[in-house]
Protein backbone atom coordinates (compact mmCIF):
# COMPACT_ATOMS: atom_id res chain seq x y z
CA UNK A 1 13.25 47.70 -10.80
CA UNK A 2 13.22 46.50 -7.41
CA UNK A 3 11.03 44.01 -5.78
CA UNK A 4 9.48 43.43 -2.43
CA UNK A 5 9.94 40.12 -1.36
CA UNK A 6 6.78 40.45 0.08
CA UNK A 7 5.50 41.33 -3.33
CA UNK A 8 7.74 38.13 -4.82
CA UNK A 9 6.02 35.66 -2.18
CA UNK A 10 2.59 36.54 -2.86
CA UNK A 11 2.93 36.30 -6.56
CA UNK A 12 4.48 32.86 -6.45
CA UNK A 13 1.69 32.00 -3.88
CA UNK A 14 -1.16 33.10 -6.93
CA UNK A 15 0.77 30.95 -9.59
CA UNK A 16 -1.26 28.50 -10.88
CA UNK A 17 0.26 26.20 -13.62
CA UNK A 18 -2.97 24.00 -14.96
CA UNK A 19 -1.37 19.93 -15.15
CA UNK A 20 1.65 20.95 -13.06
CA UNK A 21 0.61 19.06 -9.45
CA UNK A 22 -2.59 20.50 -9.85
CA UNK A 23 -5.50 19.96 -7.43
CA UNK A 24 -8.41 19.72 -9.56
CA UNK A 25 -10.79 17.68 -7.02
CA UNK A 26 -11.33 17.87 -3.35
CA UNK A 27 -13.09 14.28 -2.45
CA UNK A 28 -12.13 12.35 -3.60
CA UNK A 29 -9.17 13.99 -4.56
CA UNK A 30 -7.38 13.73 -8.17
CA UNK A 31 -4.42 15.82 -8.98
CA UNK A 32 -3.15 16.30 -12.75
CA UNK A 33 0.55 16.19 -13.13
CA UNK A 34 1.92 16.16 -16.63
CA UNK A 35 6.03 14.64 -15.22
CA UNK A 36 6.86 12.38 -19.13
CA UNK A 37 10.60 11.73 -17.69
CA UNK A 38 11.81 9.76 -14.63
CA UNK A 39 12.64 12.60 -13.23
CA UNK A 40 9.48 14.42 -12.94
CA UNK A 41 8.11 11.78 -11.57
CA UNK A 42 10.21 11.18 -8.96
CA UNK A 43 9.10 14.78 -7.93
CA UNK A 44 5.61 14.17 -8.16
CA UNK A 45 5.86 10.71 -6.43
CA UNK A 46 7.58 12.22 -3.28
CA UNK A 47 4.67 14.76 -3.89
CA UNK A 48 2.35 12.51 -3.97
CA UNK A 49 3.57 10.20 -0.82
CA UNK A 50 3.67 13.57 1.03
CA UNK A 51 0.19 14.57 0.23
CA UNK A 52 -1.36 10.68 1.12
CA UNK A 53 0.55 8.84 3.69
CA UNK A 54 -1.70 5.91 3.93
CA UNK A 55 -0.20 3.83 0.49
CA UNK A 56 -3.77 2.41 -0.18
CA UNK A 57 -5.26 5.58 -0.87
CA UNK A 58 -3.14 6.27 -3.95
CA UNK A 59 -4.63 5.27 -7.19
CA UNK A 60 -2.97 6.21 -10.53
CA UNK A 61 -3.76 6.61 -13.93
CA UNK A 62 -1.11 6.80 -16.24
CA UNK A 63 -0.61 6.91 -20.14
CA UNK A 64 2.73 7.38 -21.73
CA UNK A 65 4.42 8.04 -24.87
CA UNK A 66 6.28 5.17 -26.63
CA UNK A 67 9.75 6.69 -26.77
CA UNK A 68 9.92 7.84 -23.31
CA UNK A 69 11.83 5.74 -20.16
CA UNK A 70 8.16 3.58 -19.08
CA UNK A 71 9.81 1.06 -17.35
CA UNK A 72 11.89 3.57 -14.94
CA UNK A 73 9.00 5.63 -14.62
CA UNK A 74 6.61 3.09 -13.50
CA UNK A 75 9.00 1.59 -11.16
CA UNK A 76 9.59 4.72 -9.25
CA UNK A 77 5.31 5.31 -9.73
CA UNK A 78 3.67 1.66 -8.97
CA UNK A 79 5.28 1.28 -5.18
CA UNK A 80 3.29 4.21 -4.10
CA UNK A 81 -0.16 2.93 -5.37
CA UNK A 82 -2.58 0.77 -4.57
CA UNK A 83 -4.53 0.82 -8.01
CA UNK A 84 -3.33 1.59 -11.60
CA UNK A 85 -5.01 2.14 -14.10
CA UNK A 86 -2.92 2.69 -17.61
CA UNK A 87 -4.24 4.39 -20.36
CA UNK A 88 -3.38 6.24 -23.85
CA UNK A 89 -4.02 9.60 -25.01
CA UNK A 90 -4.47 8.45 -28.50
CA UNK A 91 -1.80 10.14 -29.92
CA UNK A 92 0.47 8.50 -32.77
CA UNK A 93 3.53 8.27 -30.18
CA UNK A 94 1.54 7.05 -27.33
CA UNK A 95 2.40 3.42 -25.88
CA UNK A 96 -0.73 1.08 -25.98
CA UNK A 97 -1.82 0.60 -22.31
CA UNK A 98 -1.87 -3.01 -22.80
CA UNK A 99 2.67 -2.57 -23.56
CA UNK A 100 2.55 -0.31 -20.49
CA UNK A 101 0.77 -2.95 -18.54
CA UNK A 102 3.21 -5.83 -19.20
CA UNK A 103 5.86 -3.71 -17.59
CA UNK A 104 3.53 -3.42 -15.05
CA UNK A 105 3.32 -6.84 -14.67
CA UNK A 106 7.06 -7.01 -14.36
CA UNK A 107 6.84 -4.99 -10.80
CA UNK A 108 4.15 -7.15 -9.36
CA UNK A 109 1.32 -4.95 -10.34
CA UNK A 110 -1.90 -6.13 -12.35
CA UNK A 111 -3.14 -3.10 -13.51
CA UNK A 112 -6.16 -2.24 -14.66
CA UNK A 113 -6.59 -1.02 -18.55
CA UNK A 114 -8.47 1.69 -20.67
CA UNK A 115 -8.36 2.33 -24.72
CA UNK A 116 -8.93 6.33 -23.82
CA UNK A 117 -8.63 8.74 -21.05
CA UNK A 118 -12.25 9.16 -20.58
CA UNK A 119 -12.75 5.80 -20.16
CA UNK A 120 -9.97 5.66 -17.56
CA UNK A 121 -10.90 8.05 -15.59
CA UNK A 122 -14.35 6.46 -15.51
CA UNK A 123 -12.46 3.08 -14.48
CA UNK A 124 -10.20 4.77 -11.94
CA UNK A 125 -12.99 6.80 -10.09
CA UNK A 126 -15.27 3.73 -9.23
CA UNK A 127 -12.68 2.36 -6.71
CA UNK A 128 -12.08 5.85 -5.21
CA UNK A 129 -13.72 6.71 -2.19
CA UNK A 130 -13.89 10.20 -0.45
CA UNK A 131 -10.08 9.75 1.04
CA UNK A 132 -8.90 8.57 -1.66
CA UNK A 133 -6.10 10.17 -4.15
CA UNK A 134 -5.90 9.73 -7.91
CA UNK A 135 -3.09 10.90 -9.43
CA UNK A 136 -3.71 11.15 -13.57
CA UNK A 137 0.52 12.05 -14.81
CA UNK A 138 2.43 10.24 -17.94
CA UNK A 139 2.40 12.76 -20.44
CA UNK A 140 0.92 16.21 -20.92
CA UNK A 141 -1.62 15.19 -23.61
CA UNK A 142 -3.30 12.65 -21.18
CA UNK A 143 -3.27 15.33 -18.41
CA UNK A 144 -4.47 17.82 -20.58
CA UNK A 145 -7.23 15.25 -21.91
CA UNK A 146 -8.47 14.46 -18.47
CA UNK A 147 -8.22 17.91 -17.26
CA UNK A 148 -10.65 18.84 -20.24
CA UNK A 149 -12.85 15.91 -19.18
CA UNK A 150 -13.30 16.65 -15.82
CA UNK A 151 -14.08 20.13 -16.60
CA UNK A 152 -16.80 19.00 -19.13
CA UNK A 153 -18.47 16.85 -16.42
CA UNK A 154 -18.33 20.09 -13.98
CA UNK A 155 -15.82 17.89 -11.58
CA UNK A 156 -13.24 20.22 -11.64
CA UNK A 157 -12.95 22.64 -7.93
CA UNK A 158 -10.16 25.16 -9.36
């Protein structure tokens, strides 16, 4: 069966992949990205300094699970941010955000910190304003937790 490439590039143009770079929120905006391994998030970081030039407009939240590489992640994450604020998902393999923020700590960064995602993206959306970028990525349950958040509270533009 033969193709089109015209057909090809129109279908990959209507693929949407819900937590993979996805642009839930216009202004300010927040994108879901569910990268869990350094690198993934290298990809969504040079995503994410493509999309917002201006470093002060980034903001992150970020939860993690225990077993994967935090430290590497967060070092490739925290230079393109202004704010972070770390969070857990809740889950029994999930690093406390208080662990995550000590390694914070260790790249210069005093982040801020939230017991659940709700509550984070609560604490990460006061200090956005309409330029502003939030980037929720970490681990797929936290994406998928905010992305069912933000749909409950109507905030999602899909």
């Amino acid at each position: 069966l033969a193709i089109a490439d015209v057909h090809l590039v129109e279908g990959l143009r209507q693929v949407r992949w819900p937590g993979r770079f996805e642009s839930v929120r216009v202004a300010p905006r927040i994108v879901l990205d569910g990268a869990h391994n350094p690198a993934a998030i290298a990809a969504v970081a040079d995503s994410f300094r493509r999309l917002t030039p201006r470093r002060r407009n980034r903001h992150l939240l970020f939860g993690v699970m225990e077993d994967k590489a935090v430290a590497e992640m967060l070092e490739i994450l925290l230079p393109e941010v202004s704010v972070a604020t770390l969070t857990t998902s809740g889950e029994p393999r999930a690093m406390c955000p208080r662990k995550a923020a000590e390694i914070a700590v260790q790249f210069g960064v005093c982040a801020k910190i939230s017991d659940t995602v709700p509550d984070g993206i609560a604490i990460a959306s006061a200090s956005l304003d309409s330029s502003d970028v939030l980037l929720v990525t970490g681990s797929l349950s936290v994406v998928g937790q905010a992305r069912a958040e933000l749909l409950e509270a109507g905030c999602l533009t899909i």
